[in-house]
N, C-alpha and C. Protein backbone atom coordinates (compact mmCIF):
# COMPACT_ATOMS: atom_id res chain seq x y z
N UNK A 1 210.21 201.26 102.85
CA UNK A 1 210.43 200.13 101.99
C UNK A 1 210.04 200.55 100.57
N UNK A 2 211.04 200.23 99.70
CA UNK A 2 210.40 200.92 98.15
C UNK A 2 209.92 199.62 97.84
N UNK A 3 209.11 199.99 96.48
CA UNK A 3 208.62 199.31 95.61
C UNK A 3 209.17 197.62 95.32
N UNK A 4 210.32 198.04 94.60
CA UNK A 4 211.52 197.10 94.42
C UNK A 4 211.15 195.82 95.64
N UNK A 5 211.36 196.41 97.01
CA UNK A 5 211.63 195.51 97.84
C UNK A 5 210.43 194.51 98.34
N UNK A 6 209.61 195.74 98.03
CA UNK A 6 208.18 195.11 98.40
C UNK A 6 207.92 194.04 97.52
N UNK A 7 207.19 193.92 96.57
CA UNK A 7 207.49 193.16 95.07
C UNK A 7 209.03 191.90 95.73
N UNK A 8 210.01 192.14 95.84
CA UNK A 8 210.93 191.01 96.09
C UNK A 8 210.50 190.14 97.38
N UNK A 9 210.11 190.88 98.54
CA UNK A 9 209.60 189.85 99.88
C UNK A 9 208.27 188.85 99.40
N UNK A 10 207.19 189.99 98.62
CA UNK A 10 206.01 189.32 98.32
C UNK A 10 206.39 188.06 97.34
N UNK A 11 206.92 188.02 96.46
CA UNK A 11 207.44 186.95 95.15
C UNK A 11 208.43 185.99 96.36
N UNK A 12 208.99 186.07 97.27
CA UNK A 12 209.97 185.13 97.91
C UNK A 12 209.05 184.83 98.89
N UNK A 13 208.09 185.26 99.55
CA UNK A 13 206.83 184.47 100.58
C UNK A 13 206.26 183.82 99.43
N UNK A 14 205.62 183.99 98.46
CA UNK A 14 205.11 183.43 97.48
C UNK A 14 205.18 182.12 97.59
N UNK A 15 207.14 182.06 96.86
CA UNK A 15 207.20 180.72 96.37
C UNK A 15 208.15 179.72 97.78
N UNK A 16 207.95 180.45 98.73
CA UNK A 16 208.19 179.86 99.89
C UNK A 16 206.65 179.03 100.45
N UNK A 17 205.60 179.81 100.01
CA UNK A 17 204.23 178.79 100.15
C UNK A 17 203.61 178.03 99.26
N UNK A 18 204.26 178.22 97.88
CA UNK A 18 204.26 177.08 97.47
C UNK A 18 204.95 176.04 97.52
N UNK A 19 206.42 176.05 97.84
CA UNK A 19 207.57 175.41 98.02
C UNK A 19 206.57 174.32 99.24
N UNK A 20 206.49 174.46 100.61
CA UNK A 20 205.76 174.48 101.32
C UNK A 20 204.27 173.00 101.09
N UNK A 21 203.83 174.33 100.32
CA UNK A 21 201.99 173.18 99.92
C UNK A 21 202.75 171.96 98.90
N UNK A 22 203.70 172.05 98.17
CA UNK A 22 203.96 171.64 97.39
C UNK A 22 204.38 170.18 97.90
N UNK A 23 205.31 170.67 98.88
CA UNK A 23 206.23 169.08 99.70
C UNK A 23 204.77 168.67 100.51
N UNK A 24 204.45 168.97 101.36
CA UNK A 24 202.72 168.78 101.99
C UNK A 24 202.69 167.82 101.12
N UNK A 25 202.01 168.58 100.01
CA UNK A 25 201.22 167.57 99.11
C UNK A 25 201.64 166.33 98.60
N UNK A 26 203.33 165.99 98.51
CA UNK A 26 203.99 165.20 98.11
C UNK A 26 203.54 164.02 99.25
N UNK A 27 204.05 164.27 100.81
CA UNK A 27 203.91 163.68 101.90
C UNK A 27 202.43 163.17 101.66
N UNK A 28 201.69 163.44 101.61
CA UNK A 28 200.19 163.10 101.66
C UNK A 28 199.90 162.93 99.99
N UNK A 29 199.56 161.77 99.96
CA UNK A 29 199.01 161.10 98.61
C UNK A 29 197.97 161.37 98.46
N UNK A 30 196.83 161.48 99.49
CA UNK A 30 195.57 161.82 99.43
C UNK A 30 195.10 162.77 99.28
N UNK A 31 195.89 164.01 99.41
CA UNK A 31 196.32 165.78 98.57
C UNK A 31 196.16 165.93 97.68
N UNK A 32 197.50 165.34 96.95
CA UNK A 32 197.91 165.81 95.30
C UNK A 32 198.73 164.28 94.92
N UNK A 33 198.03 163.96 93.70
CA UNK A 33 198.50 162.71 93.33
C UNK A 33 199.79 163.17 92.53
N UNK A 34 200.49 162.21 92.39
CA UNK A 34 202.09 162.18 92.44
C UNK A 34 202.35 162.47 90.87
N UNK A 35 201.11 162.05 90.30
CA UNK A 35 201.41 161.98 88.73
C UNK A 35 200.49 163.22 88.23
N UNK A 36 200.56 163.46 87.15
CA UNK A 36 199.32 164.96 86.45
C UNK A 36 199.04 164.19 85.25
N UNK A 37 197.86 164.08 84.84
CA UNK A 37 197.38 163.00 83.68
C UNK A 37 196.28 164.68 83.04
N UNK A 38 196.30 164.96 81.70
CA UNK A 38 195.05 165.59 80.79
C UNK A 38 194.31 165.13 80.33
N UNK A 39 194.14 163.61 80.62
CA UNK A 39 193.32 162.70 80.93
C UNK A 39 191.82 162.95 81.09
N UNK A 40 190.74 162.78 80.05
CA UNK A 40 189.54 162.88 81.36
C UNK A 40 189.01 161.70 82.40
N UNK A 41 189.03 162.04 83.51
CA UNK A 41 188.70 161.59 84.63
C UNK A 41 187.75 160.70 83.72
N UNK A 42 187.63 159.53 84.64
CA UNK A 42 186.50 157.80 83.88
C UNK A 42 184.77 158.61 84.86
N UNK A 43 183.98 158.36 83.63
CA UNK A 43 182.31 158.72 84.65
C UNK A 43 182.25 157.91 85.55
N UNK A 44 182.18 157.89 86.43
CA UNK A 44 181.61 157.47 87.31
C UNK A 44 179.98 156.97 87.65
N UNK A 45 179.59 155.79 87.86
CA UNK A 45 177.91 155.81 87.58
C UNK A 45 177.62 156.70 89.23
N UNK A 46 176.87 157.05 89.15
CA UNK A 46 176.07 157.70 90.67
C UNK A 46 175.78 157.00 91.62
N UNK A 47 176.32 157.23 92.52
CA UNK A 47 175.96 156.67 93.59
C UNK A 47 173.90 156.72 93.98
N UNK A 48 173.74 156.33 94.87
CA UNK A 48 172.19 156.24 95.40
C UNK A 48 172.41 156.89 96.62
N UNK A 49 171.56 157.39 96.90
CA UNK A 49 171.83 158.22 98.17
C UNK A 49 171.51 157.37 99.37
N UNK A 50 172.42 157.39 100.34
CA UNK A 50 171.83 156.29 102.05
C UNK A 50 170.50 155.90 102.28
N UNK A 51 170.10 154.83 101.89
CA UNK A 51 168.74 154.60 102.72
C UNK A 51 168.91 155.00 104.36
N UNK A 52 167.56 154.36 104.57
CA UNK A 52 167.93 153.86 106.11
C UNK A 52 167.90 153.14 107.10
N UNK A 53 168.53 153.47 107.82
CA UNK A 53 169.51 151.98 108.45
C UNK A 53 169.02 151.26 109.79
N UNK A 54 168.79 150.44 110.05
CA UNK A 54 167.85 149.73 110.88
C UNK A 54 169.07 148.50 111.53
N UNK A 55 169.24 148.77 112.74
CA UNK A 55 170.04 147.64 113.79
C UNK A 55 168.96 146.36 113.97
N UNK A 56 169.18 145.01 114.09
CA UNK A 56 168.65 144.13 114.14
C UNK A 56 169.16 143.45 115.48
N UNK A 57 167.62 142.61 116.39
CA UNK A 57 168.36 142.20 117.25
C UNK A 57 169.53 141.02 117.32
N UNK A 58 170.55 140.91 118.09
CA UNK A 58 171.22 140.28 118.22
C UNK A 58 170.58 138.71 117.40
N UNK A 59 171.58 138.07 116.79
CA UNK A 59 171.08 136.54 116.17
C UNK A 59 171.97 135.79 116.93
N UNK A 60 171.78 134.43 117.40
CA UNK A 60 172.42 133.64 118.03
C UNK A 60 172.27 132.20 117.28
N UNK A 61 172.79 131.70 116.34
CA UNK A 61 172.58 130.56 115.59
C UNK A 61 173.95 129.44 115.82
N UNK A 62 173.76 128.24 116.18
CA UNK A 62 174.34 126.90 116.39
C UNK A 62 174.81 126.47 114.82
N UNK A 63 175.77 125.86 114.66
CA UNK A 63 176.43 126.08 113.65
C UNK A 63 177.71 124.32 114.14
N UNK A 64 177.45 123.61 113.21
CA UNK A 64 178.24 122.09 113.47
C UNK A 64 178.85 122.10 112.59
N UNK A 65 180.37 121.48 112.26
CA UNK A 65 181.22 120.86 111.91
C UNK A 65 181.56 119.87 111.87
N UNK A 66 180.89 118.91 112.27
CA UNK A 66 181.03 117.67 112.26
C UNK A 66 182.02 117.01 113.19
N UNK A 67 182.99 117.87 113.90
CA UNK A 67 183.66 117.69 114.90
C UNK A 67 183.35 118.50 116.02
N UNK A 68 183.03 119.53 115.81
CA UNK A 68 182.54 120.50 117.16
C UNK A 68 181.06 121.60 117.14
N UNK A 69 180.76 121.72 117.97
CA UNK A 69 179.88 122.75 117.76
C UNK A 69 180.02 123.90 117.98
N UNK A 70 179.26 125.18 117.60
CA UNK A 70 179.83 126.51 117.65
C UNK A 70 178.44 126.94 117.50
N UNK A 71 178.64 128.49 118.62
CA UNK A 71 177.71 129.48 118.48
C UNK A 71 178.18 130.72 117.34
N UNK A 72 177.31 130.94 116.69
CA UNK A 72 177.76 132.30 116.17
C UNK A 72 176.64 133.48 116.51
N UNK A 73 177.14 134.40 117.26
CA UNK A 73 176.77 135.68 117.23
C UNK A 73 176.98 136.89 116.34
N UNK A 74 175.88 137.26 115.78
CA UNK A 74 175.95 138.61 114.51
C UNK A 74 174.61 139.46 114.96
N UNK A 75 175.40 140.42 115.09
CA UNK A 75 174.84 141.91 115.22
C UNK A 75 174.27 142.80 113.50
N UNK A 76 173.57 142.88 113.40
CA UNK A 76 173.37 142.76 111.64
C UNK A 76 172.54 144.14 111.47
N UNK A 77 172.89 145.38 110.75
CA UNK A 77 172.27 146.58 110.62
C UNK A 77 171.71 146.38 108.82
N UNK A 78 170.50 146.57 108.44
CA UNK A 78 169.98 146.56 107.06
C UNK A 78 169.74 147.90 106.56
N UNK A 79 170.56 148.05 105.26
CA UNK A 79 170.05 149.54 105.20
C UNK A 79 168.62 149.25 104.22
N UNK A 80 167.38 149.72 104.25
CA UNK A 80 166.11 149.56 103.75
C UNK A 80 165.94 150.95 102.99
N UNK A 81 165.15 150.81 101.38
CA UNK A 81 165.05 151.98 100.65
C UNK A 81 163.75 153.20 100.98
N UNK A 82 162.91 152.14 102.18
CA UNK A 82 161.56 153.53 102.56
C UNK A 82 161.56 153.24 104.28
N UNK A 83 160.83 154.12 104.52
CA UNK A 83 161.27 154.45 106.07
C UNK A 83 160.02 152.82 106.55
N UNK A 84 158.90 153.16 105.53
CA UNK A 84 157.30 152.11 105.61
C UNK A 84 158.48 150.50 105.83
N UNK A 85 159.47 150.15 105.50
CA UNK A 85 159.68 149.37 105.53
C UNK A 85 160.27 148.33 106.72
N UNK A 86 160.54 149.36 107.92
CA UNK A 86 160.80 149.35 108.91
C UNK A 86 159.78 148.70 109.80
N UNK A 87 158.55 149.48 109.42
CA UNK A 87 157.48 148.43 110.26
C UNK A 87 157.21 146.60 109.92
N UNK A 88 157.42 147.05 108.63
CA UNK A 88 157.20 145.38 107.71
C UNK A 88 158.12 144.66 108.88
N UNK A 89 159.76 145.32 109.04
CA UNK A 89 160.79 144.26 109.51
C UNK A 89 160.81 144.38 110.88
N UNK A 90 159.96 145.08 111.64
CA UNK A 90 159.88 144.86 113.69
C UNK A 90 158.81 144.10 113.21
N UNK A 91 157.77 143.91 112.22
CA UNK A 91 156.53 143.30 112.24
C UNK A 91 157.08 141.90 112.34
N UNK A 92 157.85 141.48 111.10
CA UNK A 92 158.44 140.07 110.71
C UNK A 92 159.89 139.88 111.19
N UNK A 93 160.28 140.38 112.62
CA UNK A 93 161.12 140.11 113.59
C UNK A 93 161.69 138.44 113.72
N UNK A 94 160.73 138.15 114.15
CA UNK A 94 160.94 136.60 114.66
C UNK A 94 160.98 135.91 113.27
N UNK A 95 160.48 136.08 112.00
CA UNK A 95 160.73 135.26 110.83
C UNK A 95 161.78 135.35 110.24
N UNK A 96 162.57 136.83 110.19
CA UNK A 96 163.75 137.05 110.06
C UNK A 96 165.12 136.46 110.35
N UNK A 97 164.26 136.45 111.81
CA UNK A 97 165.70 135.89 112.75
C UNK A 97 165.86 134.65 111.97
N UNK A 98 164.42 133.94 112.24
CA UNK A 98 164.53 131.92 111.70
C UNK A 98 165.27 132.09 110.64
N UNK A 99 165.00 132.74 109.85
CA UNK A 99 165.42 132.72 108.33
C UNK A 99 167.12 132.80 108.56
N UNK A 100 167.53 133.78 109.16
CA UNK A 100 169.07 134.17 109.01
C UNK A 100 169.78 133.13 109.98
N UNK A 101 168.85 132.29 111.31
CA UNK A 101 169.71 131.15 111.65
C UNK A 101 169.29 130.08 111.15
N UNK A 102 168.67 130.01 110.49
CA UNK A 102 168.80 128.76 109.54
C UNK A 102 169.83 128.43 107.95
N UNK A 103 169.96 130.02 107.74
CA UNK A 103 170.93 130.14 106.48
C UNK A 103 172.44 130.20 107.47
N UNK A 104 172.47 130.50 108.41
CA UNK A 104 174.06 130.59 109.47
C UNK A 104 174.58 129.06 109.93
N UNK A 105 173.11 128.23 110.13
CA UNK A 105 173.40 126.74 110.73
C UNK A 105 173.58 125.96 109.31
N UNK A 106 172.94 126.39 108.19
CA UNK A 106 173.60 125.51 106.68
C UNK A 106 175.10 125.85 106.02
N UNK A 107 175.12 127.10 106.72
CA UNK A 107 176.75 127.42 106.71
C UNK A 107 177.84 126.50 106.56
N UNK A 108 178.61 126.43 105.97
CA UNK A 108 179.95 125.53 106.48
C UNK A 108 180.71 126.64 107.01
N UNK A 109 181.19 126.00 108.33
CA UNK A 109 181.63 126.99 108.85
C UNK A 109 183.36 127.57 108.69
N UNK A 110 183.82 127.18 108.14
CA UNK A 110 185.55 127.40 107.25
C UNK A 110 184.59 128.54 106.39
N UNK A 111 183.34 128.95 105.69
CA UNK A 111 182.92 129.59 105.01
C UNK A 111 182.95 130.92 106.21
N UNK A 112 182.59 130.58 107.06
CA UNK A 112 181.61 132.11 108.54
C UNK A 112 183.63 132.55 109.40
N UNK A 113 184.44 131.84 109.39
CA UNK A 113 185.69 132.15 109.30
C UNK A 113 186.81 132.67 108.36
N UNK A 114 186.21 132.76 107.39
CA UNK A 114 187.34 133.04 106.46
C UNK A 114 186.77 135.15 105.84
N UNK A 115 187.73 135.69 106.48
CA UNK A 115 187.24 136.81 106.29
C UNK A 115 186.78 137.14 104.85
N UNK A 116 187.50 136.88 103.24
CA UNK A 116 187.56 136.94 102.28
C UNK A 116 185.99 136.80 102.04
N UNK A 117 185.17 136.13 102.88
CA UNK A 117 183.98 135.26 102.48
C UNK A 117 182.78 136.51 102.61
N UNK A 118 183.41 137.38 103.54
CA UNK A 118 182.21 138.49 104.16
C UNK A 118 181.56 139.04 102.91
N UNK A 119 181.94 139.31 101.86
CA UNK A 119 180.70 139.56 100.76
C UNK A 119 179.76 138.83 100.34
N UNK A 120 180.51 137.64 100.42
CA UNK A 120 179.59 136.65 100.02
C UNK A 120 178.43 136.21 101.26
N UNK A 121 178.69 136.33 102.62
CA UNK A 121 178.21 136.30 103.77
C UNK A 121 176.72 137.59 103.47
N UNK A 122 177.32 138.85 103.15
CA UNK A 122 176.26 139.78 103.26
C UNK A 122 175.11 139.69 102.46
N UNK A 123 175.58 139.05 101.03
CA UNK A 123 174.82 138.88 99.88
C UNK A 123 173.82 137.91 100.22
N UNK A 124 174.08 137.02 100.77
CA UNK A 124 173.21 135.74 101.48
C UNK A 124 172.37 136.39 102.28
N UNK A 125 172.65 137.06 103.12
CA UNK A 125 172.20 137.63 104.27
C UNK A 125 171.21 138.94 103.54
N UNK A 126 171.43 139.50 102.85
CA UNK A 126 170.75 140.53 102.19
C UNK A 126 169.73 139.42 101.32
N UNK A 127 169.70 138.59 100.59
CA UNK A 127 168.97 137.57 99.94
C UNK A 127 167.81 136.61 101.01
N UNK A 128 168.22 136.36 102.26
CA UNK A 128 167.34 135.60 102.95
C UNK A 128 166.59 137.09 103.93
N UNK A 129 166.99 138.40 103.92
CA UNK A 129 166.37 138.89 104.41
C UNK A 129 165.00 139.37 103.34
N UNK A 130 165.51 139.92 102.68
CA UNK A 130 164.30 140.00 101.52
C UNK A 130 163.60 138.77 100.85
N UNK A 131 163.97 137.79 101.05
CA UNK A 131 162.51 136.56 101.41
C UNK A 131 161.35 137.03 101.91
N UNK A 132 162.18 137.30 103.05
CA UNK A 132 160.84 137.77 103.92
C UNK A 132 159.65 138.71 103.77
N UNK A 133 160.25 139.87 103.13
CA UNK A 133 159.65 141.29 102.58
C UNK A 133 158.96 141.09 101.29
N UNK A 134 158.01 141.70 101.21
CA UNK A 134 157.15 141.31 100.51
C UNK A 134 157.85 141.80 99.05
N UNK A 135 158.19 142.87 98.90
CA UNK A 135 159.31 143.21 97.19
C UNK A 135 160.69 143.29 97.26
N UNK A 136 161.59 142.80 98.56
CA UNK A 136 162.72 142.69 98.68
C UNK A 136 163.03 144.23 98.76
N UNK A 137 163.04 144.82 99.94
CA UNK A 137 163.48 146.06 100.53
C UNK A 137 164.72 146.21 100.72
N UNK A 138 165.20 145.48 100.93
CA UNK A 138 166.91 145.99 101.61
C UNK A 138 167.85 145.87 100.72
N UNK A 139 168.25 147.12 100.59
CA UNK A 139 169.62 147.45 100.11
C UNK A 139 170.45 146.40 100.20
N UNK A 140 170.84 146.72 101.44
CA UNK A 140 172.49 146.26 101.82
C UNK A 140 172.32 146.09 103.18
N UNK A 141 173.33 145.07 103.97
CA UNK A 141 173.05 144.59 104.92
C UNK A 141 174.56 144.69 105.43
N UNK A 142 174.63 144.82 106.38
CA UNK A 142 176.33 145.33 107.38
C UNK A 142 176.24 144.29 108.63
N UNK A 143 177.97 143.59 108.59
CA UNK A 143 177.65 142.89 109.92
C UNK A 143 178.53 143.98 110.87
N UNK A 144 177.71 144.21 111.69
CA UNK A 144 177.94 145.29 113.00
C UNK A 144 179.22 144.44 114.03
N UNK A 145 178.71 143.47 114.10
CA UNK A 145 179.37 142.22 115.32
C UNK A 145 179.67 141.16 115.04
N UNK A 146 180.64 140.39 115.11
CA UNK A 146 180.83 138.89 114.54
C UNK A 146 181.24 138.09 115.64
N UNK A 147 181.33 136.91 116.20
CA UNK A 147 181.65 136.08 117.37
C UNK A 147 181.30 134.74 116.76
N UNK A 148 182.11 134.19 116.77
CA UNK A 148 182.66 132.35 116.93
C UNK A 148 182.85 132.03 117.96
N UNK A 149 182.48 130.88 118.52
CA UNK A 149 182.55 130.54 119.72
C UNK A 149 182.40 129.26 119.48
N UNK A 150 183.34 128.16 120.15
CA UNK A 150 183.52 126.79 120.01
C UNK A 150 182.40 126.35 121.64
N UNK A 151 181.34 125.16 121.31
CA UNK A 151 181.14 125.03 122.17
C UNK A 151 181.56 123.06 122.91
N UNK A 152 181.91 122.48 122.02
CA UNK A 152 181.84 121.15 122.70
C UNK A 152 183.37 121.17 122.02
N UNK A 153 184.16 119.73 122.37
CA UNK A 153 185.86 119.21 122.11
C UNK A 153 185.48 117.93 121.22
């Protein structure tokens, strides 16, 4: 194989793998974005790095409408900023719970159904949990499980 030819296969595999990455990348948006901007990229503020994350037991709170009654079940994980804070919340277990079914039973419940509402759900829920804590520990609060349940007609 001379020179010449070598040089011609290598330059035609070349742009056969870019040809290649190129369509890839088209297919997948999450690759290579569709547009090229010289743009500088917007700062970004920093993220915080994961606390950690603590499962809570099951809550079971009664919840009226004025026409029916309903159980709601929430499975609720808190992410907390020191590990010390973990004991505070198995310590203040049972005050917790009161606290989060008493803010679930003042609920209107068209509010605990309407998915749109779940931020506003967590924020509450992150707010009545740090009541409890003596400098308001928790981050952020995740509902793990959700259940409505109609109980009377």
């Amino acid at each position: 194989m001379s020179l010449r030819v070598g040089i011609a296969v290598f330059l035609i595999t070349a742009s056969i793998l870019i040809m290649v990455g190129y369509l890839g990348g088209i297919s997948y948006s999450d690759l290579m974005p569709r547009t090229f901007s010289i743009k500088d990229a917007p700062v970004e503020p920093q993220q915080k790095s994961a606390g950690l994350v603590i499962n809570l037991p099951p809550i079971i709170a009664p919840v009226d409408d004025g026409q029916r009654f309903y159980y709601v079940q929430a499975n609720l994980a808190v992410e907390i900023d020191r590990p010390a804070t973990s004991t505070v919340i198995r310590d203040r277990h049972d005050t917790i719970d009161r606290y989060i079914m008493e803010m679930l039973h003042n609920y209107p419940i068209q509010d605990l159904r309407t998915p749109g509402r779940s931020v506003t759900l967590r924020d509450d829920l992150k707010q009545t949990v740090n009541k409890v804590l003596p400098k308001g520990h928790v981050r952020n609060v995740y509902i793990t499980s959700w259940l409505i349940t109609p109980i009377g007609y």
